[in-house]
Protein backbone atom coordinates (compact mmCIF):
# COMPACT_ATOMS: atom_id res chain seq x y z
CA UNK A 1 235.89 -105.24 -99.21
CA UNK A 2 239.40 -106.39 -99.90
CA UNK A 3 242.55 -105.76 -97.26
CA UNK A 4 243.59 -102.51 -98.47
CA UNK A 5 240.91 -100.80 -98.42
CA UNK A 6 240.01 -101.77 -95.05
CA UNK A 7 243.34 -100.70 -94.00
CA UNK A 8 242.79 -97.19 -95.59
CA UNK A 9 239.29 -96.50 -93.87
CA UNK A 10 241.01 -97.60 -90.74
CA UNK A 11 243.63 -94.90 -91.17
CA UNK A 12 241.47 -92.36 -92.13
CA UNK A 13 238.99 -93.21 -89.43
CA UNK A 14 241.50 -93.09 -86.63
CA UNK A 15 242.45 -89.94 -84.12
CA UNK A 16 245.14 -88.47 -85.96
CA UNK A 17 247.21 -87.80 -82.45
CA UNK A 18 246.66 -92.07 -81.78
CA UNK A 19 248.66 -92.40 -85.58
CA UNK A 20 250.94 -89.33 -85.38
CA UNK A 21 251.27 -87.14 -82.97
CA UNK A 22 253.32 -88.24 -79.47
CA UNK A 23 253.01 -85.38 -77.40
CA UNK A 24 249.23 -86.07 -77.87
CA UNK A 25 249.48 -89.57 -76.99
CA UNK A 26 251.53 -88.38 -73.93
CA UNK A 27 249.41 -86.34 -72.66
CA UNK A 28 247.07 -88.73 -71.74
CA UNK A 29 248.64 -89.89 -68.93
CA UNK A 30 248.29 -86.45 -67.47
CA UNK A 31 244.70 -86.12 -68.66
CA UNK A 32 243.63 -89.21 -66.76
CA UNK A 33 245.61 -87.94 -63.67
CA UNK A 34 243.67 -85.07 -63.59
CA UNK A 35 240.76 -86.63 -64.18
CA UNK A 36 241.27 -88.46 -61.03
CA UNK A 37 241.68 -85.36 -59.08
CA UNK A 38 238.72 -84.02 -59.86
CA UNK A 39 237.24 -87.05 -59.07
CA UNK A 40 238.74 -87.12 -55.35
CA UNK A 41 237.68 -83.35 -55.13
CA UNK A 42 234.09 -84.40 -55.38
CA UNK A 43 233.82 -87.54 -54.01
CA UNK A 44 231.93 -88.33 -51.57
CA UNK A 45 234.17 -90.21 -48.35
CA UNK A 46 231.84 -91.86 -45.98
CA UNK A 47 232.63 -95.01 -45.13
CA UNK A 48 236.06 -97.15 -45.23
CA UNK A 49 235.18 -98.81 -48.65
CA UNK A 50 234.40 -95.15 -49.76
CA UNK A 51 237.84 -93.99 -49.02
CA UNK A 52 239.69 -97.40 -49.79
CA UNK A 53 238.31 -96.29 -53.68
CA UNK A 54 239.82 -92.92 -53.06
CA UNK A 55 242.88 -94.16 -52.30
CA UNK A 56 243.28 -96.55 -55.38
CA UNK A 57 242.33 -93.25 -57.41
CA UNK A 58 245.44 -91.77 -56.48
CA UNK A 59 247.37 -94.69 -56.98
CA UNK A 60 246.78 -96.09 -59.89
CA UNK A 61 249.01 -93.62 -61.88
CA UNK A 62 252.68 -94.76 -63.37
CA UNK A 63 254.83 -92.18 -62.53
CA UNK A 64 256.95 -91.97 -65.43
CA UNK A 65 253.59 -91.90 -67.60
CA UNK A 66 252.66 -89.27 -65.49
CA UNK A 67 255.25 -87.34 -65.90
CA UNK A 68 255.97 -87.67 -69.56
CA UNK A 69 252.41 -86.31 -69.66
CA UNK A 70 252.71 -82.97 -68.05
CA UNK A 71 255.62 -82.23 -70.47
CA UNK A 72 253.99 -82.62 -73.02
CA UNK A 73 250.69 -80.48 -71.87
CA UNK A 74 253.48 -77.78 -70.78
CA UNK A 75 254.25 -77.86 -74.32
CA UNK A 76 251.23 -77.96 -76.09
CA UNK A 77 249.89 -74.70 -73.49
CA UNK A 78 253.16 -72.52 -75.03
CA UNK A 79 251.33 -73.64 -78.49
CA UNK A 80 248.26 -71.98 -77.30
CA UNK A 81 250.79 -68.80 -77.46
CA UNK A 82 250.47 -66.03 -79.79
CA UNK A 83 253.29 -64.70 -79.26
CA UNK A 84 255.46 -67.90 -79.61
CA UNK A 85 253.98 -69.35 -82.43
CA UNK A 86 254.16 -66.05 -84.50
CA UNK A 87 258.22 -66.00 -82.87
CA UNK A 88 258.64 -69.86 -83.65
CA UNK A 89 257.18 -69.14 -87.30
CA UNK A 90 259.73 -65.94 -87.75
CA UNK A 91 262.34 -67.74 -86.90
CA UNK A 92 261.85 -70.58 -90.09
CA UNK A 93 261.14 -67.60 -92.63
CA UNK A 94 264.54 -65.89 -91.94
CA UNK A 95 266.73 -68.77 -91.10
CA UNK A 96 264.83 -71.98 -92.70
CA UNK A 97 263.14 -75.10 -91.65
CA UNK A 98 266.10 -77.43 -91.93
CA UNK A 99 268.21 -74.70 -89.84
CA UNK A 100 265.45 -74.11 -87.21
CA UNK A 101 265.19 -77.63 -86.79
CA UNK A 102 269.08 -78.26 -86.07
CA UNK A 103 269.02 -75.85 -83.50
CA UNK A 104 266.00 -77.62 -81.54
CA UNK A 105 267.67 -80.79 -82.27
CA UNK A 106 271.06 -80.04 -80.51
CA UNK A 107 270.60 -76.74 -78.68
CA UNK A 108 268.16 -77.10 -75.44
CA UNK A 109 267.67 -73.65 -75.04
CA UNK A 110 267.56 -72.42 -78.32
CA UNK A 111 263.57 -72.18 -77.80
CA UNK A 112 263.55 -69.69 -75.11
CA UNK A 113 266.38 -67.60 -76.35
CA UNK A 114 265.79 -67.42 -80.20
CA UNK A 115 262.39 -66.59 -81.13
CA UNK A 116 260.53 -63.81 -80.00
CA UNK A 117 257.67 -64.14 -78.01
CA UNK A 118 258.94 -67.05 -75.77
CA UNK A 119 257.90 -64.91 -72.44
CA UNK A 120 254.24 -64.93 -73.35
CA UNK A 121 254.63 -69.10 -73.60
CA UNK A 122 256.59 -69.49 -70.42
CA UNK A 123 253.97 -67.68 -68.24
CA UNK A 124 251.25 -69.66 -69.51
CA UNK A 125 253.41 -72.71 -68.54
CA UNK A 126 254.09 -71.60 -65.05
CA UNK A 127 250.63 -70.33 -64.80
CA UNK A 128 249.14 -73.98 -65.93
CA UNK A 129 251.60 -75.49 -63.58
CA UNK A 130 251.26 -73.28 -60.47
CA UNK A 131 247.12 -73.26 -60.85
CA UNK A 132 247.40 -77.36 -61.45
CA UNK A 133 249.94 -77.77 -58.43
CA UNK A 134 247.11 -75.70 -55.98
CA UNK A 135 243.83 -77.85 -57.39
CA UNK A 136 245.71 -80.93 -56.15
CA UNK A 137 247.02 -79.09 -52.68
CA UNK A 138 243.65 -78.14 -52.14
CA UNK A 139 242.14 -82.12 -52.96
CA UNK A 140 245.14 -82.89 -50.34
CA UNK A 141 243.49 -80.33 -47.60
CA UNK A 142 240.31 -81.82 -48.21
CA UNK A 143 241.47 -85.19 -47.19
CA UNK A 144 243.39 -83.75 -44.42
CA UNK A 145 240.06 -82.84 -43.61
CA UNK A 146 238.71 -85.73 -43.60
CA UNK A 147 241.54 -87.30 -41.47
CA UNK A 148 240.88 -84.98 -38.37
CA UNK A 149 237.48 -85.16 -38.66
CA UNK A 150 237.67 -89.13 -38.07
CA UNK A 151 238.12 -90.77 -34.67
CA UNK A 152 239.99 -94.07 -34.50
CA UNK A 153 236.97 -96.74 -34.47
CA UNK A 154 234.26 -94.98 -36.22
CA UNK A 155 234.66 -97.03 -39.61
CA UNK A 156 236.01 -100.57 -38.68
CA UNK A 157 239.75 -101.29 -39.65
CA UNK A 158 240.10 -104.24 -42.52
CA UNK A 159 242.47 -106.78 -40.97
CA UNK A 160 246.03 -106.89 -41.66
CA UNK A 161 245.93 -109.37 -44.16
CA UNK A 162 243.34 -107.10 -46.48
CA UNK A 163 245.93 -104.03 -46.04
CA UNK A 164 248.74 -106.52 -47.11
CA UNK A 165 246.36 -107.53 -50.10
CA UNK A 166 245.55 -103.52 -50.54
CA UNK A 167 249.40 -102.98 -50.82
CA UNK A 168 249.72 -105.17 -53.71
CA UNK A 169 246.50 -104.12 -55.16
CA UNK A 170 247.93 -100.67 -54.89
CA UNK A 171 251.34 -101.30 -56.76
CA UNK A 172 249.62 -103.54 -59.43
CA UNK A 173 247.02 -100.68 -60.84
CA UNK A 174 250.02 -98.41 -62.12
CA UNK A 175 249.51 -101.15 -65.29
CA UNK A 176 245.94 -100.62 -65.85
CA UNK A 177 245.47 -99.48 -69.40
CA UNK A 178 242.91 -96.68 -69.91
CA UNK A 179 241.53 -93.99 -72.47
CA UNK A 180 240.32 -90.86 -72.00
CA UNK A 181 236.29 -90.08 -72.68
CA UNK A 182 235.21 -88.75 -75.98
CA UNK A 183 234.41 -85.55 -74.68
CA UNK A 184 237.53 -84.76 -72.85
CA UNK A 185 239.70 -86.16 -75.40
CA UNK A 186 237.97 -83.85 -77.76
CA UNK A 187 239.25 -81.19 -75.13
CA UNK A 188 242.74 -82.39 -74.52
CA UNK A 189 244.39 -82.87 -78.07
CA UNK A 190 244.49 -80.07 -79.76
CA UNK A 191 246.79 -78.40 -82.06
CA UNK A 192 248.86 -74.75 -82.17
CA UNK A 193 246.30 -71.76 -81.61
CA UNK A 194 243.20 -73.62 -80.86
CA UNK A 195 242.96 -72.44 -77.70
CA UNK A 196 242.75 -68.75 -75.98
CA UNK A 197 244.35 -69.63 -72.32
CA UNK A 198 245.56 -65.76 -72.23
CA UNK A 199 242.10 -64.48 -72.67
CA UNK A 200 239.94 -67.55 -70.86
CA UNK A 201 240.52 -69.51 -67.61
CA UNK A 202 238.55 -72.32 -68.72
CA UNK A 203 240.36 -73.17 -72.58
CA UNK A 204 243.18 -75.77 -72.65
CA UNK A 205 246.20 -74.85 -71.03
CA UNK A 206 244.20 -72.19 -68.65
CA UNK A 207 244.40 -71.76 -65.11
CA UNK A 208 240.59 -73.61 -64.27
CA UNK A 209 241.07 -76.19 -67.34
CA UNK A 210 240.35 -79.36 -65.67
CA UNK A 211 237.79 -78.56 -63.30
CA UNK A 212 236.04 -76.50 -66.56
CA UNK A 213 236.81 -79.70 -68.70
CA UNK A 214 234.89 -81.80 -65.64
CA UNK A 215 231.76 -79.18 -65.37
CA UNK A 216 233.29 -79.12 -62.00
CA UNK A 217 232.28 -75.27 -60.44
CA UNK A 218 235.05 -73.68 -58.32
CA UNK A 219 236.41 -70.43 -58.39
CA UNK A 220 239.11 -68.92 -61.05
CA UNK A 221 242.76 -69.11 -59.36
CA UNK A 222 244.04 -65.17 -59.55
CA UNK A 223 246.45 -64.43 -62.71
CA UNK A 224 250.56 -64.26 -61.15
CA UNK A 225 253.79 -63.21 -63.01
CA UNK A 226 255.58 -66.33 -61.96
CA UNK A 227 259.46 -66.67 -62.48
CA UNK A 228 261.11 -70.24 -62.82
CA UNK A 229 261.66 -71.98 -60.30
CA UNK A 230 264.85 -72.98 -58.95
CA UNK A 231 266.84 -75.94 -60.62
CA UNK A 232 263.66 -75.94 -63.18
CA UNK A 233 264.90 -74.31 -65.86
CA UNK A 234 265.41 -77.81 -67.80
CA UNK A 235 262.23 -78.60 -67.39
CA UNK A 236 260.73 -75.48 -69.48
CA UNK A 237 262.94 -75.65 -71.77
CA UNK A 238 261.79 -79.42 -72.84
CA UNK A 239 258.43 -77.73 -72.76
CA UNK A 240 259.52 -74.83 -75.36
CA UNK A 241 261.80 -77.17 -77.35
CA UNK A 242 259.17 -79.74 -77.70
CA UNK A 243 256.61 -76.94 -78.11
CA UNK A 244 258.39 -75.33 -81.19
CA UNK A 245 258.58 -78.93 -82.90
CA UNK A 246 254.76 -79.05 -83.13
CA UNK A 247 254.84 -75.29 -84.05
CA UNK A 248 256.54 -76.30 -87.20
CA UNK A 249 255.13 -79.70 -87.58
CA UNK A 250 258.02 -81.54 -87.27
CA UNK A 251 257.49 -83.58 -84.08
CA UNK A 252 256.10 -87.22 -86.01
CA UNK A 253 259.70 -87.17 -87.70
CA UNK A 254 261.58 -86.24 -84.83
CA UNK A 255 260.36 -88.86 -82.27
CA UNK A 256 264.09 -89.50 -80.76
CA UNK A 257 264.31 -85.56 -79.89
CA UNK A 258 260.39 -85.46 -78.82
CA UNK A 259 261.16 -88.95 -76.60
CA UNK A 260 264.31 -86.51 -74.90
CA UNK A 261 262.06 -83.74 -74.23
CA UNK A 262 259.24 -85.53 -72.58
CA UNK A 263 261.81 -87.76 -70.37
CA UNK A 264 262.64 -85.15 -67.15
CA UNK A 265 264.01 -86.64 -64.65
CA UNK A 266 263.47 -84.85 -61.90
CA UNK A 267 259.26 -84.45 -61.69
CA UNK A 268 259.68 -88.19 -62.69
CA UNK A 269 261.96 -88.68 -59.88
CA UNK A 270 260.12 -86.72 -57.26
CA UNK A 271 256.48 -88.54 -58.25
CA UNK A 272 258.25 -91.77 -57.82
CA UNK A 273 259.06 -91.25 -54.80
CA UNK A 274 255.90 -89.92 -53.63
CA UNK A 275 254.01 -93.06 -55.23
CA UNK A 276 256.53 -95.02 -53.36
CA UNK A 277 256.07 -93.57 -50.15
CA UNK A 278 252.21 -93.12 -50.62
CA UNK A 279 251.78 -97.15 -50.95
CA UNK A 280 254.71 -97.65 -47.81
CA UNK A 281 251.79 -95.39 -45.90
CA UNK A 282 248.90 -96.91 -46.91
CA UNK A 283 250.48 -100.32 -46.11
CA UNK A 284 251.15 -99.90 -42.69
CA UNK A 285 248.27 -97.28 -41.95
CA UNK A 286 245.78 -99.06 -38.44
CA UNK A 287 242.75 -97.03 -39.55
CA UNK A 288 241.02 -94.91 -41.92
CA UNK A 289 242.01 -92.16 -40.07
CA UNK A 290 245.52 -92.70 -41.67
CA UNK A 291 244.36 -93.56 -44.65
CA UNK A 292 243.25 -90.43 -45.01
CA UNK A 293 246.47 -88.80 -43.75
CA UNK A 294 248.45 -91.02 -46.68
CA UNK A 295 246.04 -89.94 -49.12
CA UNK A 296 246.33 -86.36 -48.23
CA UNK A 297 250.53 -86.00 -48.16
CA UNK A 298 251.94 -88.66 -50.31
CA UNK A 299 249.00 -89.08 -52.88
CA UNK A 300 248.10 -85.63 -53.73
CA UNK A 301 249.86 -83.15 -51.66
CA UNK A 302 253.25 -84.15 -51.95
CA UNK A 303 252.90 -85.00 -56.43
CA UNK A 304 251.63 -81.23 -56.48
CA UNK A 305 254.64 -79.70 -54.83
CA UNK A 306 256.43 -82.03 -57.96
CA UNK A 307 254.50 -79.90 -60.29
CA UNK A 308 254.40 -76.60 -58.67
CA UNK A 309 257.80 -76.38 -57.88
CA UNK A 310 258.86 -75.23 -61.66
CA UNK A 311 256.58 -72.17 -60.66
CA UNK A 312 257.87 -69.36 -57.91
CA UNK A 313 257.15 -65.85 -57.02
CA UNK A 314 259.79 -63.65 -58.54
């Protein structure tokens, strides 16, 4: 088969969203994360070595990937709205494409405050966030848990030298380079409307997502009305600006404005410093006991408040 045509099956037999589409190659990040917190919900901590893989769950996340990722679910959840979309669409049928698209490229808020129907897309944000934020509070509890549960000298401390080695194991996994499963990727990128959050707890962008996307049973976190939170504004507005990009397919061509949106600097800020402070603990941690404790507050506790935060009761 000659060189073109094998480069022409390899485009057409490739994700589009791996080709295309960077919100869906963002939202990996957030995927895997996720992933991992289900997987520290359910595991099962009964030794040191047990909880030593626990902890390198929780750590093996880049921050900034991280972070980049949960804008760019936010986003693609206010595509799962109605509402929006129909508002997003309205908006390009009085005004035009090419004047839609000037407004997203220069006015931040001009998502939220033009079309109609931006409401409807802001509560399923805050409800995505505020349900995501409490899975992870509650994996923290459980490890809390398991901290009080565990008297010093029941699983043998490594020596020093294997925590030092731990430390730098720790810090070296943000690199690893990972893709989500077939099934869940099939799950995760989707496109406008392909998913009924509003109506069903368990579609993309719905309040027991993940834990439905694992097979993972656990009750259905009650339906708020959630206002913004304080100092988060920015941070929904990326969500609806980047949002209305893929509404009107535009977000492949406008990669410098997506690469803005998904760049907020203060959940990046805050999970850096909780990744920071989580490895610090680990590092100097005498038992599993602490461990444990580290786990609980600076691996999964403290990143949820980073999430949850953009949520709060009116």
């Amino acid at each position: 088969m000659r060189l073109s045509a094998l480069l022409a099956l390899a485009f057409l037999t490739t994700p589009a969203f791996a080709q295309t589409d960077p919100a869906q190659e963002a939202v990996t990040a957030y995927a895997l994360y996720q992933q991992d917190v289900t997987d520290l919900l359910g595991a099962e901590i009964s030794s040191g070595p047990a909880l030593d893989t626990a902890l390198a769950l929780a750590a093996r996340h880049d921050a900034a990937r991280v972070s980049r990722g949960w804008i760019a679910y936010g986003a693609m959840t206010a595509t799962q709205s109605p509402s929006f979309v129909a508002g997003v669409r309205s908006r390009v049928r009085a005004a035009g494409r090419a004047a839609v698209l000037r407004q997203l490229r220069r006015d931040l808020t001009y998502a939220r405050r033009r079309p109609p129907g931006a409401d409807e897309a802001i509560q399923l944000i805050l409800q995505s966030a505020a349900a995501d934020g409490a899975r992870m509070t509650a994996a923290g509890h459980r490890y809390t848990g398991i901290a009080q549960s565990l008297d010093q000298g029941v699983w043998p401390a490594p020596a020093s030298g294997d925590r030092n080695a731990r430390h730098d194991r720790l810090r070296a996994s943000t690199t690893e380079q990972r893709t989500l499963a077939p099934a869940l990727a099939q799950r995760v990128y989707v496109g406008p409307l392909s998913a009924t959050p509003l109506m069903n707890a368990d579609a993309f962008g719905g309040r027991r997502f993940w834990d439905a996307a694992a097979g993972r049973a656990s009750p259905t976190p009650p339906r708020f009305t959630w206002a913004i939170g304080a100092d988060r504004q920015s941070a929904v507005d990326r969500m609806l600006t980047l949002a209305a990009l893929i509404i009107i397919e535009a977000e492949t061509q406008e990669r410098i404005r997506v690469a803005a949106m998904l760049d907020d600097a203060p959940s990046r800020e805050c999970l850096e410093m909780q990744q920071l402070t989580f490895r610090q603990c680990a590092s100097v941690a005498h038992d599993p006991n602490e461990d444990a404790y580290c786990l609980a507050r600076h691996g999964l506790t403290g990143p949820a408040a980073c999430f949850a935060n953009i949520a709060r009761t009116p």
